[in-house]
N, C-alpha and C. Protein backbone atom coordinates (compact mmCIF):
# COMPACT_ATOMS: atom_id res chain seq x y z
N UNK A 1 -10.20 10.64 -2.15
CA UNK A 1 -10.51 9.75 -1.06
C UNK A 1 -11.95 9.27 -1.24
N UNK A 2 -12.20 7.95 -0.98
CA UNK A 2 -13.69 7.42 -1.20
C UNK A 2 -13.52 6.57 0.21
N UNK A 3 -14.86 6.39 0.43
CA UNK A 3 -15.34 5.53 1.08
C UNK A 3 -16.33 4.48 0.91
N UNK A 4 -16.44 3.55 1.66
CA UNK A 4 -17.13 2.18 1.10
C UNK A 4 -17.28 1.88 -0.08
N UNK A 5 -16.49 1.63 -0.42
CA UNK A 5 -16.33 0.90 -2.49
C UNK A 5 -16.07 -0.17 -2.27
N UNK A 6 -16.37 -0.97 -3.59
CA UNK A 6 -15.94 -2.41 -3.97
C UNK A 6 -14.76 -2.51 -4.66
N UNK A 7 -13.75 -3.27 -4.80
CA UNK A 7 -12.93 -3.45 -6.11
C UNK A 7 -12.95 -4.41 -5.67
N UNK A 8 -13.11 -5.11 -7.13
CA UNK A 8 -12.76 -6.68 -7.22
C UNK A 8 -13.42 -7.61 -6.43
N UNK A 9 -14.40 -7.12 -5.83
CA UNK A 9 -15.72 -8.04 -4.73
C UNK A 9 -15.16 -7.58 -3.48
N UNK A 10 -14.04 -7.04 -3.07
CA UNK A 10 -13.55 -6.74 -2.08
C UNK A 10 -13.95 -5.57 -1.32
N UNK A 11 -14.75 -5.47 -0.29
CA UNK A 11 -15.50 -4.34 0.16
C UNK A 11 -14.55 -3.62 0.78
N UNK A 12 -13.57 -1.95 0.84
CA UNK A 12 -12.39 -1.61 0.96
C UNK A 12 -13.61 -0.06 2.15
N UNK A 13 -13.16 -0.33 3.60
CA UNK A 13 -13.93 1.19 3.83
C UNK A 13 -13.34 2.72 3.24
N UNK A 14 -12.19 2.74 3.26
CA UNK A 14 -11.33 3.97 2.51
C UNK A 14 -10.22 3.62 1.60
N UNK A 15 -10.85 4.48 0.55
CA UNK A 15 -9.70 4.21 -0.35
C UNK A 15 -8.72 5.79 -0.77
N UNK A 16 -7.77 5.65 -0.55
CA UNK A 16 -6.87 7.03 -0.91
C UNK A 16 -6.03 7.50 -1.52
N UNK A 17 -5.46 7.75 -2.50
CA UNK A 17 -4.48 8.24 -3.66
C UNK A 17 -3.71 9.27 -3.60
N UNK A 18 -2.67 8.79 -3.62
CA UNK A 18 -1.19 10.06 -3.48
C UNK A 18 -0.42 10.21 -4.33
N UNK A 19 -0.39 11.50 -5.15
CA UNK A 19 0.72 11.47 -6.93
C UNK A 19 1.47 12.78 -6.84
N UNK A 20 3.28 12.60 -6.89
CA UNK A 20 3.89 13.49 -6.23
C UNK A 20 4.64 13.69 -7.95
N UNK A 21 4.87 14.81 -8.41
CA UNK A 21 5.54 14.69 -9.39
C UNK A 21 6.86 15.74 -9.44
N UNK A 22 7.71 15.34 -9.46
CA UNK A 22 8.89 16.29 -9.84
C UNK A 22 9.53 16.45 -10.70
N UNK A 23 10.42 17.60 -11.10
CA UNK A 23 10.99 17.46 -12.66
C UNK A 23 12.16 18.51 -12.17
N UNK A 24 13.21 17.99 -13.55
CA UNK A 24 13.96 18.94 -13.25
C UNK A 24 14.79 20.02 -14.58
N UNK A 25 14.61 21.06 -14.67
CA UNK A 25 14.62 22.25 -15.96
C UNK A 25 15.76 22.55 -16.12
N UNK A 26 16.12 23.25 -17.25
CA UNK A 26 17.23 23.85 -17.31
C UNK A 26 17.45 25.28 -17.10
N UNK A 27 16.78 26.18 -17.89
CA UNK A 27 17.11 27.49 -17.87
C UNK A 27 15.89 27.90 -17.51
N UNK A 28 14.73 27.47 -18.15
CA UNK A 28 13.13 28.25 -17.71
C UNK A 28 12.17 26.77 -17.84
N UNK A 29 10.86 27.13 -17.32
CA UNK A 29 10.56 25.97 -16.88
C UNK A 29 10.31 25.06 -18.03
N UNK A 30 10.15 25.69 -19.31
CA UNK A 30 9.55 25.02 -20.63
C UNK A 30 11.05 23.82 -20.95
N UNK A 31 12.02 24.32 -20.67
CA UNK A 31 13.06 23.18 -20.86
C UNK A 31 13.63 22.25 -19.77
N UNK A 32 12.33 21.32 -19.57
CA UNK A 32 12.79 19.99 -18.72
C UNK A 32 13.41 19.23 -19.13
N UNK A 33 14.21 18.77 -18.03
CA UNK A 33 15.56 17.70 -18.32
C UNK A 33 14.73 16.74 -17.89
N UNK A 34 14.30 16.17 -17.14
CA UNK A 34 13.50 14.74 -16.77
C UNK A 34 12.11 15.06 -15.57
N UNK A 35 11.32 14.25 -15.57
CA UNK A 35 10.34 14.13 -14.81
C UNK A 35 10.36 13.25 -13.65
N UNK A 36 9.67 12.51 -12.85
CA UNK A 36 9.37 11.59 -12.35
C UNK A 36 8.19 11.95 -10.87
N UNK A 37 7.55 10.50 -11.78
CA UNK A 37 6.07 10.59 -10.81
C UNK A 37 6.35 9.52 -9.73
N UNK A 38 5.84 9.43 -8.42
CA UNK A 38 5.33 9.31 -7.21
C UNK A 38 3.89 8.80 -6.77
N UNK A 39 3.57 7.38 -6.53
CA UNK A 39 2.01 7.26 -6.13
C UNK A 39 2.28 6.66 -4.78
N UNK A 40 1.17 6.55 -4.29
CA UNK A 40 0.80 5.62 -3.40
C UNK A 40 -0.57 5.91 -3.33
N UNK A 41 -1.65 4.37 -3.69
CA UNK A 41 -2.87 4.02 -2.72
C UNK A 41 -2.70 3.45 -1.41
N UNK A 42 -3.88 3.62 -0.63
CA UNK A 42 -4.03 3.40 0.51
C UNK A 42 -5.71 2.96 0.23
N UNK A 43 -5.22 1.16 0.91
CA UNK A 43 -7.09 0.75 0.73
C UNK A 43 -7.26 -0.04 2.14
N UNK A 44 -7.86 1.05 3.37
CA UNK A 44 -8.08 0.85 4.52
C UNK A 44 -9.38 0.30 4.95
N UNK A 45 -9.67 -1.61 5.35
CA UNK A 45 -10.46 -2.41 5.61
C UNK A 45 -10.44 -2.98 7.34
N UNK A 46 -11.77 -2.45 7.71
CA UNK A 46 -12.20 -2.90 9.00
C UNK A 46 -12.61 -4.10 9.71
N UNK A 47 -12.32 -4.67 10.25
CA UNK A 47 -13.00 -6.02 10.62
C UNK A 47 -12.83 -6.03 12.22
N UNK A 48 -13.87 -7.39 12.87
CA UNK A 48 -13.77 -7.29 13.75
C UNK A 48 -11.85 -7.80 14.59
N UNK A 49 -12.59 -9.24 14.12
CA UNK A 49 -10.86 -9.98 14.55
C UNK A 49 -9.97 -10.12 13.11
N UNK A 50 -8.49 -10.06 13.18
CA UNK A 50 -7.97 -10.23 12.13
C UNK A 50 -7.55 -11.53 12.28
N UNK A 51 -7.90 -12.27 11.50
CA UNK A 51 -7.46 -13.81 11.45
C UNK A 51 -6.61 -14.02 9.57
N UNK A 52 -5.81 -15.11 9.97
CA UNK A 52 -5.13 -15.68 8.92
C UNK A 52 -5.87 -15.51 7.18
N UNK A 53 -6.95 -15.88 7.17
CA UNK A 53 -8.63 -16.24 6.42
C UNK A 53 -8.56 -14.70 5.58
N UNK A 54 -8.39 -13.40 6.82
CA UNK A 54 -8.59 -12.26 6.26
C UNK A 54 -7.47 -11.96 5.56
N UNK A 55 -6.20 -12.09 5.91
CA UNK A 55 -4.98 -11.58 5.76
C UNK A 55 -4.70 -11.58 4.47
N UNK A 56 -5.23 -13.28 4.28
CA UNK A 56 -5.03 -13.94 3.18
C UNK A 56 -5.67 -13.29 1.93
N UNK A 57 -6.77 -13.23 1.96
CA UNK A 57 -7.76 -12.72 1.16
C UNK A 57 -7.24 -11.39 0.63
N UNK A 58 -7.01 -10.49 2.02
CA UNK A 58 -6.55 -9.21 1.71
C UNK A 58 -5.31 -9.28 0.88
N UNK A 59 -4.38 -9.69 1.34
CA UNK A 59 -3.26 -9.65 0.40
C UNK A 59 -3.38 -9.87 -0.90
N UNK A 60 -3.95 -11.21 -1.40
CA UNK A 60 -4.65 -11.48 -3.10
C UNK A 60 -4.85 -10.06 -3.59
N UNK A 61 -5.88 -9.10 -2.37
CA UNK A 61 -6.67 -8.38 -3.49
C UNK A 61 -5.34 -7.46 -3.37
N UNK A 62 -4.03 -7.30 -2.70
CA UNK A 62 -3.59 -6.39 -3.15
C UNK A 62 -2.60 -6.10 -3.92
N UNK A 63 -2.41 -7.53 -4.34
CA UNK A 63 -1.39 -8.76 -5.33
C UNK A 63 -2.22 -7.71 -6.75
N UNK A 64 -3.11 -8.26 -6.87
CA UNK A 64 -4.24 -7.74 -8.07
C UNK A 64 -4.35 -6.32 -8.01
N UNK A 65 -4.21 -5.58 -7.53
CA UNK A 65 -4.30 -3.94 -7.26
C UNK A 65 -3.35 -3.73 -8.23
N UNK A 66 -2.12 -4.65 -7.83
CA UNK A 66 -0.93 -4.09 -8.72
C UNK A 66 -0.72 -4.91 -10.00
N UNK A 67 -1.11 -5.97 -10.01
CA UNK A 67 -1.18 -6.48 -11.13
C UNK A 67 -2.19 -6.31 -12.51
N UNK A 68 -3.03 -5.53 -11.91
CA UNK A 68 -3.97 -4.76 -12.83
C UNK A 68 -4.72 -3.83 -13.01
N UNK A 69 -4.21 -3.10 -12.11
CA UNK A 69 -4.31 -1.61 -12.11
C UNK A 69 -3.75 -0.61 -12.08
N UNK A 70 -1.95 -1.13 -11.70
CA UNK A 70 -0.97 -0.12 -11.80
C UNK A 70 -0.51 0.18 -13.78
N UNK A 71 -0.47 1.22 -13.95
CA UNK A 71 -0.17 0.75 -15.44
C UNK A 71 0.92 2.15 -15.41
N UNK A 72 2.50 1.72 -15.34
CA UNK A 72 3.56 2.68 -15.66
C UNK A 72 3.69 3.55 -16.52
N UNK A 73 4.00 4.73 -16.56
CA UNK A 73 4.12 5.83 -17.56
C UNK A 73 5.42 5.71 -17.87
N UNK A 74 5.76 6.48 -18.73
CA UNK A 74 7.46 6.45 -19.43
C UNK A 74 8.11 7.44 -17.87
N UNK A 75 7.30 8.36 -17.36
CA UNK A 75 8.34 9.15 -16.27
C UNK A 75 7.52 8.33 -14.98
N UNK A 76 6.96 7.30 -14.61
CA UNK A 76 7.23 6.39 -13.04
C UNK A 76 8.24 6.28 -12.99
N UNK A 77 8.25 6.52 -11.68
CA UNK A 77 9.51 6.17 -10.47
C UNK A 77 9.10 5.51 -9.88
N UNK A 78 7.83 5.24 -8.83
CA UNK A 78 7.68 4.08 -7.65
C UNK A 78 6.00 4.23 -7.48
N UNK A 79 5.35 2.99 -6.81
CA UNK A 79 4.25 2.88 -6.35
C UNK A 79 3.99 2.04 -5.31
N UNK A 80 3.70 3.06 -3.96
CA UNK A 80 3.52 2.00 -3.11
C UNK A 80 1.88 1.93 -2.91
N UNK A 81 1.64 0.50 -2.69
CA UNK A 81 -0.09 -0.29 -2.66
C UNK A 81 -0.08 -0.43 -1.38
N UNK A 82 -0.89 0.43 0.02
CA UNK A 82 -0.80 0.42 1.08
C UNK A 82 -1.97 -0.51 1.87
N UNK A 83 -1.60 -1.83 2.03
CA UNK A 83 -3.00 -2.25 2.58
C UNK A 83 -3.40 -2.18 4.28
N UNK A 84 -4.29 -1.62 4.88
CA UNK A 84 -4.41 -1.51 6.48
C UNK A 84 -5.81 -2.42 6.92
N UNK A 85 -5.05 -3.30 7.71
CA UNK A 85 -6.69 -4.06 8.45
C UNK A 85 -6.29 -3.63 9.74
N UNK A 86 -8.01 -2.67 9.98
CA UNK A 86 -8.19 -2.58 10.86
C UNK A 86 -9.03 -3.64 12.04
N UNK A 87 -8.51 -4.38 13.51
CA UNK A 87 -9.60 -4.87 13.92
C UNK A 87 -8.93 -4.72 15.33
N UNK A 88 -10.51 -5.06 15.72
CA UNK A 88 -9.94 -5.21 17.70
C UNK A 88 -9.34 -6.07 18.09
N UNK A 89 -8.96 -7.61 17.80
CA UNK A 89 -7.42 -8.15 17.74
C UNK A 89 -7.30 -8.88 16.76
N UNK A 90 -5.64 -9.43 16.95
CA UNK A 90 -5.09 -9.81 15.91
C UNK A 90 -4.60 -11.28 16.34
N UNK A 91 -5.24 -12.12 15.41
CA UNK A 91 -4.94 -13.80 15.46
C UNK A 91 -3.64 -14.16 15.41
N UNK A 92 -2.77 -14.62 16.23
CA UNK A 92 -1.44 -15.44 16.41
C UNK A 92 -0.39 -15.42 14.69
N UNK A 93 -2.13 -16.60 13.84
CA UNK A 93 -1.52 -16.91 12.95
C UNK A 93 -1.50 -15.62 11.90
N UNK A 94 -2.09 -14.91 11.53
CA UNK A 94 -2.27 -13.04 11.18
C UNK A 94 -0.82 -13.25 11.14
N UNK A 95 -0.58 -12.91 12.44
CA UNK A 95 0.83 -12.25 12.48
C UNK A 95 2.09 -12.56 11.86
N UNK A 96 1.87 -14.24 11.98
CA UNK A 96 2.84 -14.84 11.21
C UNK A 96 2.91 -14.20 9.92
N UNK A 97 1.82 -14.60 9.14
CA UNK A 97 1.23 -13.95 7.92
C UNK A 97 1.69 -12.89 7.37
N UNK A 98 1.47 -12.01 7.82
CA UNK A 98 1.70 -10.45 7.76
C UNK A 98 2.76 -10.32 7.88
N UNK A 99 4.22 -10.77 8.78
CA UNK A 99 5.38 -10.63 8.52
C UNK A 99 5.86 -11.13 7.69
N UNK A 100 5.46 -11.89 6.70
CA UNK A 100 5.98 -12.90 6.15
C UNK A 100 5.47 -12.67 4.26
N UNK A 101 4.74 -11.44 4.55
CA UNK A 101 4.11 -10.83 3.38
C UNK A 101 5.04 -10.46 2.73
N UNK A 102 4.99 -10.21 1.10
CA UNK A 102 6.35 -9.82 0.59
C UNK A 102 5.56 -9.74 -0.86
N UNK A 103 5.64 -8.56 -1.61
CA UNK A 103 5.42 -8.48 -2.65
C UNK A 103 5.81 -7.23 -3.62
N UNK A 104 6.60 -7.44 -4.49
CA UNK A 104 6.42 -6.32 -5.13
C UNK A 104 7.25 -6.58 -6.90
N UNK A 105 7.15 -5.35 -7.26
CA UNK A 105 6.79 -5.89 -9.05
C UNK A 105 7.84 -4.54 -9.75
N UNK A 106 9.02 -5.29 -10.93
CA UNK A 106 9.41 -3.86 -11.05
C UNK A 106 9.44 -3.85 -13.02
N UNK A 107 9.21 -2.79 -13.12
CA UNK A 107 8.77 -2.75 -14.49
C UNK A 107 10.00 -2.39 -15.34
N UNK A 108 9.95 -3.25 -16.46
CA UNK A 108 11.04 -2.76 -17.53
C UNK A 108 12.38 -2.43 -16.81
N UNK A 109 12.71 -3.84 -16.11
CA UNK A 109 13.84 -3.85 -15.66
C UNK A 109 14.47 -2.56 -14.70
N UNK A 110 13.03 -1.86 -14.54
CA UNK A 110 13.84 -0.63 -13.01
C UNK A 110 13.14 0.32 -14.13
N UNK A 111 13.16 0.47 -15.34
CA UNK A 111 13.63 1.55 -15.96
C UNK A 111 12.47 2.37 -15.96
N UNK A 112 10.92 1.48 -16.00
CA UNK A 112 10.02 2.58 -16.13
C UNK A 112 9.44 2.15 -14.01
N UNK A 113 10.89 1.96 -13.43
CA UNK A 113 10.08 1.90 -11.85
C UNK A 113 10.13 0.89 -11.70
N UNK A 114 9.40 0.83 -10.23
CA UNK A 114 8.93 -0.39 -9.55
C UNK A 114 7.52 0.19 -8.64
N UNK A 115 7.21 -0.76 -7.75
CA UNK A 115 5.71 -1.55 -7.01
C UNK A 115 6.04 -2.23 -5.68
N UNK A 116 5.80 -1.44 -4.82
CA UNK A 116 6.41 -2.02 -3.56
C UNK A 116 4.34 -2.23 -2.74
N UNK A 117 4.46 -3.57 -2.27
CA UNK A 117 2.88 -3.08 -1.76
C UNK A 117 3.67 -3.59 -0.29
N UNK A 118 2.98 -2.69 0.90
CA UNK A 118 3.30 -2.51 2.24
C UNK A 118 1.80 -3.09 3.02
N UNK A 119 1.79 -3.45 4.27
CA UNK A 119 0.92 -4.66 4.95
C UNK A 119 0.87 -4.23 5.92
N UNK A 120 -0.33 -3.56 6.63
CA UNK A 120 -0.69 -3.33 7.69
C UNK A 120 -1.13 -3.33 8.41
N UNK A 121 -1.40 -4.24 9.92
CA UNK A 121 -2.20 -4.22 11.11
C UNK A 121 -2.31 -3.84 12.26
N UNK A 122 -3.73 -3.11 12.27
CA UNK A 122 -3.51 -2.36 13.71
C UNK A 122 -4.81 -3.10 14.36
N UNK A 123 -4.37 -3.57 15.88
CA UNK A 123 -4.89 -4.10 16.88
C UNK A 123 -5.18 -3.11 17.72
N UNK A 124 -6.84 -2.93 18.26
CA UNK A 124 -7.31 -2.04 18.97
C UNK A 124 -7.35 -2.12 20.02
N UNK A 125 -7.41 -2.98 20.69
CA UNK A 125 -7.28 -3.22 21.95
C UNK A 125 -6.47 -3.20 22.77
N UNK A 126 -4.94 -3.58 22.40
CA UNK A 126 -3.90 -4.23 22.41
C UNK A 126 -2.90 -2.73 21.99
N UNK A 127 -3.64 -1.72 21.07
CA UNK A 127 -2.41 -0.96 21.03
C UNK A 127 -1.39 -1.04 19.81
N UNK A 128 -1.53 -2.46 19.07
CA UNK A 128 -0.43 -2.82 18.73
C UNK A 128 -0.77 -2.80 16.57
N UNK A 129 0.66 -2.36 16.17
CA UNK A 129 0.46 -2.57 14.93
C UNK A 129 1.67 -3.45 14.24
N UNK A 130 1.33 -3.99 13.08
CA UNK A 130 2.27 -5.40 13.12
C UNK A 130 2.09 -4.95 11.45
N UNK A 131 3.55 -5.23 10.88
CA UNK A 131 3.93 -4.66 9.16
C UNK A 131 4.50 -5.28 8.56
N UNK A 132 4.51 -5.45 7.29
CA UNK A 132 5.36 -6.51 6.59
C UNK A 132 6.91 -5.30 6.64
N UNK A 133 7.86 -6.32 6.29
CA UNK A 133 9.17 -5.65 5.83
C UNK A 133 9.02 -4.12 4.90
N UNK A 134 8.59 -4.33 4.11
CA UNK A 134 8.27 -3.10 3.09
C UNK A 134 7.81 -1.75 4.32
N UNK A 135 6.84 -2.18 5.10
CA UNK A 135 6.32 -1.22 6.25
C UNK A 135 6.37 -0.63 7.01
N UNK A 136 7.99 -1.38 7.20
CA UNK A 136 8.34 -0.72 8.78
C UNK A 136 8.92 0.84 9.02
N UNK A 137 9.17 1.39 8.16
CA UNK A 137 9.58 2.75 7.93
C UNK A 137 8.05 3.50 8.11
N UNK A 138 7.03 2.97 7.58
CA UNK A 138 5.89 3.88 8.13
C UNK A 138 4.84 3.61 8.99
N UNK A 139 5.17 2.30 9.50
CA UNK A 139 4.40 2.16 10.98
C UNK A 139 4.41 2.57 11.61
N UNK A 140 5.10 3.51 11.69
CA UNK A 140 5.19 4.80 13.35
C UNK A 140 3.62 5.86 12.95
N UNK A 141 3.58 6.19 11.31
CA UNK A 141 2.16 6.44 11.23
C UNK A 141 0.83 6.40 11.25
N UNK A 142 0.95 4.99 11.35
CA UNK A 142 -0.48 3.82 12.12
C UNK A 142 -0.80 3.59 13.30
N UNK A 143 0.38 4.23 14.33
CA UNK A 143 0.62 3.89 15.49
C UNK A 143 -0.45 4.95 16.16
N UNK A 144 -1.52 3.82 17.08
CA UNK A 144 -1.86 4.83 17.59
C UNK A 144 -1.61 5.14 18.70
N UNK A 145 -2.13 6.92 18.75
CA UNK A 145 -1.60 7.78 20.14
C UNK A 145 -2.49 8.31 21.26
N UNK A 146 -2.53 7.78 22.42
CA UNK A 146 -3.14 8.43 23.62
C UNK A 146 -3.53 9.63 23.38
């Protein structure tokens, strides 16, 4: 986990990395039948208002996250690129935006995986968090709680 870094000119306040690996053996552990790895980053950016301007921007950089920084191993299985803007509200057109987000990348025809990047906004004021399609299975974890 880092905090306040740059990538790509993009000032990111937390950045976070998740690598799950499983395999599966035959008789003792030295004879594996197959592997497969598990990521997800998480690059969590603060602002005041979320407007269209940001969304936009943000998404590029997270277009590029995966386009040049994911690099598949022979045992990937999946990578999700988690982007979260945080702000105290969220612009009309944002929202459009953000639902309407859609990206993802699959390598060697499935075989060495795929790249799902997920879109996230949470409105502080308001309570409210708003996800692309890819997201909605883990927006209940952004959600915040009294």
């Amino acid at each position: 986990m880092e905090n306040g870094i740059e990538i790509f000119g993009e000032k990111v306040d937390v950045h976070a990395k998740f690598c799950n690996v499983s395999g599966r053996t035959f008789i003792t552990k030295n004879d594996v039948i197959d592997r497969c790895e598990n990521y997800e980053y998480c690059y969590i950016k603060k602002v005041n208002i979320v407007t269209e301007d940001v969304v936009a921007s943000f998404g590029q950089f997270l277009k590029k996250i995966v386009d040049e920084c994911i690099d598949p191993g022979k045992d990937h299985m999946s990578t999700y690129v988690t982007g979260v803007i945080i702000g105290n509200s969220i612009n009309e057109n944002a929202r459009k935006v953000i639902h309407k987000y859609c990206y993802s990348k699959a390598y060697s025809f499935y075989l060495r995986g795929w790249c799902d990047v997920r879109f996230i906004c949470i409105g502080i004021n308001n309570n409210e968090v708003i996800s692309n399609k890819a997201a909605k299975h883990v927006q209940k974890v952004y959600q915040i709680t009294p």
